[in-house]
C-alpha atoms as a PDB file:
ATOM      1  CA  UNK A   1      49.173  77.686 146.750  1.00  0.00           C
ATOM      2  CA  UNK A   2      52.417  76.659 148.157  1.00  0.00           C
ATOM      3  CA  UNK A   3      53.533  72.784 148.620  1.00  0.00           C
ATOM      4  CA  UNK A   4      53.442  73.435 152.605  1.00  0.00           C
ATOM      5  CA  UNK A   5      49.489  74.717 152.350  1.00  0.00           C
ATOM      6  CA  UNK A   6      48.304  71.908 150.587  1.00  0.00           C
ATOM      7  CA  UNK A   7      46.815  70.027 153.631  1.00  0.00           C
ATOM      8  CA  UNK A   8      46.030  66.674 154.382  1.00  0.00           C
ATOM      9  CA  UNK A   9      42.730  67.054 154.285  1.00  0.00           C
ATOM     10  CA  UNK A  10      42.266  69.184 151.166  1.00  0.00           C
ATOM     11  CA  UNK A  11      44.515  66.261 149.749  1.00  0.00           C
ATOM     12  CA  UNK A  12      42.274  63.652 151.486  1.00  0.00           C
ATOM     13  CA  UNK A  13      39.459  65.376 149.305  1.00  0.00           C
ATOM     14  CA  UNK A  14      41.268  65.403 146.390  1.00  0.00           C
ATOM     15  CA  UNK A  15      41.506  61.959 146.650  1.00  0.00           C
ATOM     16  CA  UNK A  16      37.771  61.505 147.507  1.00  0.00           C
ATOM     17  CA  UNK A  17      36.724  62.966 144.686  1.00  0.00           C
ATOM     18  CA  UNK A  18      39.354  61.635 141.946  1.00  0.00           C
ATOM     19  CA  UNK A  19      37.945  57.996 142.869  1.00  0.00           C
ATOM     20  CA  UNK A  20      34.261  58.987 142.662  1.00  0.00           C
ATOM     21  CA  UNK A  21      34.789  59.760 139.702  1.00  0.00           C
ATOM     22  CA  UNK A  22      37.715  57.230 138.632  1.00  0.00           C
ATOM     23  CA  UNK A  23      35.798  53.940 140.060  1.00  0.00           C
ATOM     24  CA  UNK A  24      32.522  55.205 140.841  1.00  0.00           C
ATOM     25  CA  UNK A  25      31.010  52.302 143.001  1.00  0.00           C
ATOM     26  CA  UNK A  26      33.425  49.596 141.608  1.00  0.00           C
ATOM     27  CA  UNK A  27      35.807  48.248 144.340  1.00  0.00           C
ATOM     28  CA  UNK A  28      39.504  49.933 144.720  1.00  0.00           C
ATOM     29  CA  UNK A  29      42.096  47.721 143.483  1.00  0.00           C
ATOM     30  CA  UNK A  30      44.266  46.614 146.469  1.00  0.00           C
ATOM     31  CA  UNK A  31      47.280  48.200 145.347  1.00  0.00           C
ATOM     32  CA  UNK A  32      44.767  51.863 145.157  1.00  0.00           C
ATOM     33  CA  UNK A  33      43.548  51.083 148.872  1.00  0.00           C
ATOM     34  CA  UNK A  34      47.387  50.320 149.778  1.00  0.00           C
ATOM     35  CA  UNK A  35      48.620  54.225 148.514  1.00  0.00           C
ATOM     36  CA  UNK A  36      45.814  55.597 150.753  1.00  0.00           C
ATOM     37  CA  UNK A  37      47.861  54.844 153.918  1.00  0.00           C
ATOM     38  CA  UNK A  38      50.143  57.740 154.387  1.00  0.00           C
ATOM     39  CA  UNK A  39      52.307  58.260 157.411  1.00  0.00           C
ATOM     40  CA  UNK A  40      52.187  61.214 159.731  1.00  0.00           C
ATOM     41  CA  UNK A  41      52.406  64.652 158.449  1.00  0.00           C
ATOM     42  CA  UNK A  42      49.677  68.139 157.547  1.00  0.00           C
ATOM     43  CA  UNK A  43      51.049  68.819 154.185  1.00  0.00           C
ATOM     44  CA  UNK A  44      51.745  67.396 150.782  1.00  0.00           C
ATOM     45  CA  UNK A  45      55.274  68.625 151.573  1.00  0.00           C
ATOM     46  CA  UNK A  46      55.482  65.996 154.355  1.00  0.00           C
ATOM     47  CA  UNK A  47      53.500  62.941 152.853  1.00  0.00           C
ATOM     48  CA  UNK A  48      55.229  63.305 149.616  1.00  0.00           C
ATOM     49  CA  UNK A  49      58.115  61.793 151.161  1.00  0.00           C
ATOM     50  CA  UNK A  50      55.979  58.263 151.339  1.00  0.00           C
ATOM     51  CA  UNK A  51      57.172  56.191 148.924  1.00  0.00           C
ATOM     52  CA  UNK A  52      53.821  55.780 147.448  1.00  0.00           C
ATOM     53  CA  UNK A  53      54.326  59.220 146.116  1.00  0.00           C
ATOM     54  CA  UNK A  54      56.675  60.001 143.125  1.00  0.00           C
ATOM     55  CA  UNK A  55      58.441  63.303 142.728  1.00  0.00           C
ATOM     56  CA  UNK A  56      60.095  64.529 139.722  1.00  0.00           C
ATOM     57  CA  UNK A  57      62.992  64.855 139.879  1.00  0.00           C
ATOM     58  CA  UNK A  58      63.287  61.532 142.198  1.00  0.00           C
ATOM     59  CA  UNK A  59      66.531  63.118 144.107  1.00  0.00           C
ATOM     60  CA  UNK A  60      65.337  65.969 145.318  1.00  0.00           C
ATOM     61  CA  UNK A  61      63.040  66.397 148.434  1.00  0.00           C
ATOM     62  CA  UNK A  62      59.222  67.103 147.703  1.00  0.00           C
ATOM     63  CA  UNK A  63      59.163  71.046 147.594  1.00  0.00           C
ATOM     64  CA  UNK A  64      61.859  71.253 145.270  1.00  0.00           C
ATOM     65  CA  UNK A  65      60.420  69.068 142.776  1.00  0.00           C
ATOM     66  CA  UNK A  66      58.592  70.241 139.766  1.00  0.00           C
ATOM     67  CA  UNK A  67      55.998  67.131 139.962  1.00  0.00           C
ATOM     68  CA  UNK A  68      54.269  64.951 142.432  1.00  0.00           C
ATOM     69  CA  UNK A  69      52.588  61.836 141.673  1.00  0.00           C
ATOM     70  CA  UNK A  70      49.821  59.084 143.059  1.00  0.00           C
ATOM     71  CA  UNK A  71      49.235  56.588 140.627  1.00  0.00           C
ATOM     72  CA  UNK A  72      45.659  55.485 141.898  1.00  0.00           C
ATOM     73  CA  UNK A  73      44.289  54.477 138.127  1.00  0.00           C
ATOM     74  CA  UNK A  74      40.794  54.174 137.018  1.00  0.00           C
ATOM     75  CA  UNK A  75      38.563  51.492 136.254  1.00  0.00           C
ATOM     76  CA  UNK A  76      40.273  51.127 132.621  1.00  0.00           C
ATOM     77  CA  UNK A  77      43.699  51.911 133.233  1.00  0.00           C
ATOM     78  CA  UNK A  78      45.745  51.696 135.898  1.00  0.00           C
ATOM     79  CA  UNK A  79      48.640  53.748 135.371  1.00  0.00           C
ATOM     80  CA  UNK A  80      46.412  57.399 135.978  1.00  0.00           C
ATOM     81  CA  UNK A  81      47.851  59.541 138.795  1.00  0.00           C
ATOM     82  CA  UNK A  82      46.650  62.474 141.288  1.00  0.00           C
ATOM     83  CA  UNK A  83      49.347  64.786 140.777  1.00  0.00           C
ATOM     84  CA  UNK A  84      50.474  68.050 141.907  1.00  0.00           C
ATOM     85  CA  UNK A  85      52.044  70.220 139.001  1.00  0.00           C
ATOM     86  CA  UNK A  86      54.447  73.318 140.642  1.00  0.00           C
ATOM     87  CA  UNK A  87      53.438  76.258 138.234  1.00  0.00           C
ATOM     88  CA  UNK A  88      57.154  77.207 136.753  1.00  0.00           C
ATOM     89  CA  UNK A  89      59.178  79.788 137.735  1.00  0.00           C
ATOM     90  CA  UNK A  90      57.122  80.249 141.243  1.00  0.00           C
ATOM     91  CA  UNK A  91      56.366  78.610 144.323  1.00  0.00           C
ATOM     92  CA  UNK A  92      52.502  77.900 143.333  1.00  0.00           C
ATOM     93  CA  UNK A  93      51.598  74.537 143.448  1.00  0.00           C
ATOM     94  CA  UNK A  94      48.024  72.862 141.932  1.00  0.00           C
ATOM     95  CA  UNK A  95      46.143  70.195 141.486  1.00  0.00           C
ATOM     96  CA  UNK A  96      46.481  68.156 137.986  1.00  0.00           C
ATOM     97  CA  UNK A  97      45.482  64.396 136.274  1.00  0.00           C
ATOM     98  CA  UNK A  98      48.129  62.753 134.563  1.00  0.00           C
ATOM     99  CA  UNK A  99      46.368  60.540 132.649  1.00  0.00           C
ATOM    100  CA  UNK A 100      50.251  58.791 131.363  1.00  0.00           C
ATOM    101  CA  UNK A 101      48.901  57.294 128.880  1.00  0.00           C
ATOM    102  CA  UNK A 102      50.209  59.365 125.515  1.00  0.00           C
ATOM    103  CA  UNK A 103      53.315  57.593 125.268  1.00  0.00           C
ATOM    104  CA  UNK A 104      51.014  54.169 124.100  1.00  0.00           C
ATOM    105  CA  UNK A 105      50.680  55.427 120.862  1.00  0.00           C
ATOM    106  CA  UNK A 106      54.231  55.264 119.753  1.00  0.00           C
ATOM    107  CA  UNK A 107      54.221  51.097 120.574  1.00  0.00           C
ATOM    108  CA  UNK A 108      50.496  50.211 119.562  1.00  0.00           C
ATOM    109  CA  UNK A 109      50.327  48.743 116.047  1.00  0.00           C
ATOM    110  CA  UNK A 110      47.437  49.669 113.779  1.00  0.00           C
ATOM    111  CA  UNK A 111      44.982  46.960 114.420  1.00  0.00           C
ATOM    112  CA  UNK A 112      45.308  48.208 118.335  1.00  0.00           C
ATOM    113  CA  UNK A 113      44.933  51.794 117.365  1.00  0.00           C
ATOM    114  CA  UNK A 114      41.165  51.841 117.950  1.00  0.00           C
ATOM    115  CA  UNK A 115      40.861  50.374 121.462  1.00  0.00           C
ATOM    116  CA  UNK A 116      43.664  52.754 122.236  1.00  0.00           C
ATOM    117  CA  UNK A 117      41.876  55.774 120.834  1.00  0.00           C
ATOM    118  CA  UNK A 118      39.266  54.760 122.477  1.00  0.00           C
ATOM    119  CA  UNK A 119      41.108  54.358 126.018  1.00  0.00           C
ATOM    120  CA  UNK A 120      42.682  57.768 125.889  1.00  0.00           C
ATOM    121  CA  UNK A 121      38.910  59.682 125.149  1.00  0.00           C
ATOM    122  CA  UNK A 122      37.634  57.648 128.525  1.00  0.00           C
ATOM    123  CA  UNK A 123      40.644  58.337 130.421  1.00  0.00           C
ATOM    124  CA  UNK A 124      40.226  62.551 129.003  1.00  0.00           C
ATOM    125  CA  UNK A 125      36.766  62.429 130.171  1.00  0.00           C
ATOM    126  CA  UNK A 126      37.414  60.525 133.524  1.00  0.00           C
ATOM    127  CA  UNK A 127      40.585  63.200 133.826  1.00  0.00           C
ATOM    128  CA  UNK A 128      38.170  66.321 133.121  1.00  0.00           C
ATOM    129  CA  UNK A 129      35.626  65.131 135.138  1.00  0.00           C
ATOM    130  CA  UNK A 130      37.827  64.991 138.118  1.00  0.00           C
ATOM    131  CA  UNK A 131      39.454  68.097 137.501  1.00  0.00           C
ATOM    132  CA  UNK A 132      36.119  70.129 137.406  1.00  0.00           C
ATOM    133  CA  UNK A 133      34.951  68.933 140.470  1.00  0.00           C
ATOM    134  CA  UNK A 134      38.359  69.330 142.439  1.00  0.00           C
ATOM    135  CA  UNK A 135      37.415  73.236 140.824  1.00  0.00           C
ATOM    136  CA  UNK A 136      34.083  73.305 142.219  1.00  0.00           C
ATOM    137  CA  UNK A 137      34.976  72.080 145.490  1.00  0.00           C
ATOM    138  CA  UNK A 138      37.745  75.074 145.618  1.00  0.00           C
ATOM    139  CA  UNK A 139      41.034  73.144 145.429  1.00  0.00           C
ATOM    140  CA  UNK A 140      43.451  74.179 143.778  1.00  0.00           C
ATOM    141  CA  UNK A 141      43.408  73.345 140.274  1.00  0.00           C
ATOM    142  CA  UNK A 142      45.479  75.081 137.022  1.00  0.00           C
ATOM    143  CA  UNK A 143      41.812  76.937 136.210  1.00  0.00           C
ATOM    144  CA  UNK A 144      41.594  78.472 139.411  1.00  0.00           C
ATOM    145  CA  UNK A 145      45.085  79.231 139.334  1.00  0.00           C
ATOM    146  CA  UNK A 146      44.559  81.268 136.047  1.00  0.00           C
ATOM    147  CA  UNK A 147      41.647  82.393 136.710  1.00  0.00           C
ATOM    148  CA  UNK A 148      43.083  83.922 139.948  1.00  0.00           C
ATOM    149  CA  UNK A 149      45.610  85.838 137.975  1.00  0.00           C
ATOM    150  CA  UNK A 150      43.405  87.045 135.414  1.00  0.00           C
ATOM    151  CA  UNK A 151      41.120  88.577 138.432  1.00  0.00           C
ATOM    152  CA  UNK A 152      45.101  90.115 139.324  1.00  0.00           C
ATOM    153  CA  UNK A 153      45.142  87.564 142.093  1.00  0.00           C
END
């Protein structure tokens, strides 16, 4: 799917389902509830633009970017993002969890190893959770992609 066909509202459900999933019936942090206010636009293309959205690269406008980012967290961490992942060498764009979180275990010392380990298998699960029902619900996710080119799609 390209950047410009990614809608609002398939994003809006993206988003719906990520923090089912990500906070269950917890309370969003104030800073989560804050990135849910986007300004005007029918297309990731457009609302990337928001500042609450980060694009890799960071000087380049949204569709030429390779990566998109929402940081909305999780109940446990924070730092987890929505993203949208542009499938290399094409204009196809999906769906994607960055959970951000492998870089931790360079700075952790030993006796924090275990609570680490521990954070990255929750924030896996809470990651594949979210990215099987964004599959289900038919958005576009790196599964359906391949699975849409293995069908010759």
């Amino acid at each position: 799917m390209h950047l410009d066909e990614m809608t609002r509202d398939m994003l809006r459900q993206a988003v719906r389902l990520y923090l089912a999933e990500a906070y269950g019936e917890a309370p969003l942090p104030p800073a989560v509830a804050a990135r849910l206010e986007w300004p005007a636009g029918e297309s990731l293309e457009a609302l990337a633009a928001a500042e609450v959205f980060e694009c890799t690269p960071d000087d380049l406008p949204p569709a030429a970017c390779d990566r998109i980012r929402l940081r909305l967290g999780n109940r446990d961490y924070p730092h987890m993002k929505l993203g949208a992942d542009r499938i290399p060498e094409t204009q196809d764009w999906v769906l994607a969890v960055d959970s951000h979180d492998r870089q931790l275990l360079t700075v952790v010392s030993e006796s924090e190893r275990a609570a680490l380990e521990a954070l990255l298998r929750r924030n896996n699960e809470v990651k594949t959770r979210i990215e099987r029902r964004w599959s289900e619900a038919g958005l576009p996710t790196f599964e359906r992609y391949v699975r849409s080119r293995l069908r010759g799609g």
